[in-house]
Protein backbone atom coordinates (compact mmCIF):
# COMPACT_ATOMS: atom_id res chain seq x y z
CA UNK A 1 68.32 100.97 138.04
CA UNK A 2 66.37 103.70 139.18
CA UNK A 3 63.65 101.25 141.19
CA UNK A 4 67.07 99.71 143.17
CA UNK A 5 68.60 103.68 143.83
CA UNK A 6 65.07 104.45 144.88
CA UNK A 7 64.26 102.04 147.67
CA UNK A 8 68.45 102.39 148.36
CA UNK A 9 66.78 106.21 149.28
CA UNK A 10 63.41 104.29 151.41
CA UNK A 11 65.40 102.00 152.93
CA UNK A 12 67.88 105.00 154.29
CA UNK A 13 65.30 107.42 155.51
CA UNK A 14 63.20 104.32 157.38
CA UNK A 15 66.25 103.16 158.62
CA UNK A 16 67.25 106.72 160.29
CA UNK A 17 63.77 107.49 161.24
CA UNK A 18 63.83 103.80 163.08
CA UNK A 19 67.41 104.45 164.58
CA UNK A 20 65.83 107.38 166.21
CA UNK A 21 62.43 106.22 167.03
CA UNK A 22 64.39 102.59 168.87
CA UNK A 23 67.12 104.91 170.27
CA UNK A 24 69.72 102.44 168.05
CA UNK A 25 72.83 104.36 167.28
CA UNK A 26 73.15 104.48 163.41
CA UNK A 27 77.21 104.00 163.58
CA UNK A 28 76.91 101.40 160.25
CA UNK A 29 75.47 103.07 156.78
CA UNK A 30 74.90 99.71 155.01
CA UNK A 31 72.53 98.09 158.32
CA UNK A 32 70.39 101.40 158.68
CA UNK A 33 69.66 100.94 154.66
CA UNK A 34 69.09 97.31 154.89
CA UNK A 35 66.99 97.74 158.40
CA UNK A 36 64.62 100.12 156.21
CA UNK A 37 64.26 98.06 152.77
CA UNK A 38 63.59 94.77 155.12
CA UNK A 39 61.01 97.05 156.98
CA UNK A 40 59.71 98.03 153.75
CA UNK A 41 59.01 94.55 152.87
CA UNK A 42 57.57 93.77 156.52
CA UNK A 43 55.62 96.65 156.32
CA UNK A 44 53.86 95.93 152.98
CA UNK A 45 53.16 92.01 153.27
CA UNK A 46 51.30 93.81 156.97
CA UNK A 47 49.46 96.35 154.80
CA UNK A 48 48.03 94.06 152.51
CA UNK A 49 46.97 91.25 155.37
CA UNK A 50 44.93 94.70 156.94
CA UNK A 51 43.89 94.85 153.58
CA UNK A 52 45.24 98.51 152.52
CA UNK A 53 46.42 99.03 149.29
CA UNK A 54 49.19 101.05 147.64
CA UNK A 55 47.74 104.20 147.02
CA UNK A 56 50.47 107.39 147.83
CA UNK A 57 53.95 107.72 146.91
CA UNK A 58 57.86 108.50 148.48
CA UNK A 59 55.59 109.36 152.01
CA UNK A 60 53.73 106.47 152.24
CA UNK A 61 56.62 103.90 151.36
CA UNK A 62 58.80 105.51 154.23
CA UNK A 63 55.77 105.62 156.51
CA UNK A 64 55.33 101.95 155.73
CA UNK A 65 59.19 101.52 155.92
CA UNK A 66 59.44 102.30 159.11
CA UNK A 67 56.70 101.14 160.84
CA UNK A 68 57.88 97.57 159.46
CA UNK A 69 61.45 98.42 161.00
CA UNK A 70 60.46 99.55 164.25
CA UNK A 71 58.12 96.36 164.79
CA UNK A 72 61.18 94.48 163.10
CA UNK A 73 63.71 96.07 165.82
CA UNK A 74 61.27 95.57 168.73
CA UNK A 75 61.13 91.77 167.70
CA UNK A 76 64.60 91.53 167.40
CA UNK A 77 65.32 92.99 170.65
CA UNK A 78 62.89 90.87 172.47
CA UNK A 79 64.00 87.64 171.05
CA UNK A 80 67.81 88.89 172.12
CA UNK A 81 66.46 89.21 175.62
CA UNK A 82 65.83 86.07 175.46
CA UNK A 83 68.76 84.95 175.22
């Protein structure tokens, strides 16, 4: 329970820091928490391809968090563009 409340608490801070970073209004609680536990995961299957490894704590999971959102926004919004 306390690994699921834990990246609940990732997932939020990415997701704000993202919101803020893309200029995306944070209006829904539940998106900006899933937007930073999906960068989480996009962010640490990146990591490992570059070849770093796990090595800090709360920091580096949000700073991996939410450099996985923002490139996950950025794709999202291009591919919307699109049409």
């Amino acid at each position: 329970m306390g690994s699921i409340l834990y990246w609940i608490i990732v997932g939020l801070i990415a997701g704000l820091i993202t919101g803020k970073v893309m200029g995306a209004p944070s209006s829904d609680l539940l998106m900006t928490i899933i937007t930073g536990i999906a960068g989480a995961f996009v962010g640490g299957f990146l990591m490992t391809l570059l070849g770093f490894s796990y090595t800090g704590g709360l920091a580096y999971n949000i700073i991996v968090a939410v450099l996985g959102a923002v490139l996950l926004t950025w794709g999202y919004r291009k591919m919307k563009a699109r049409g």
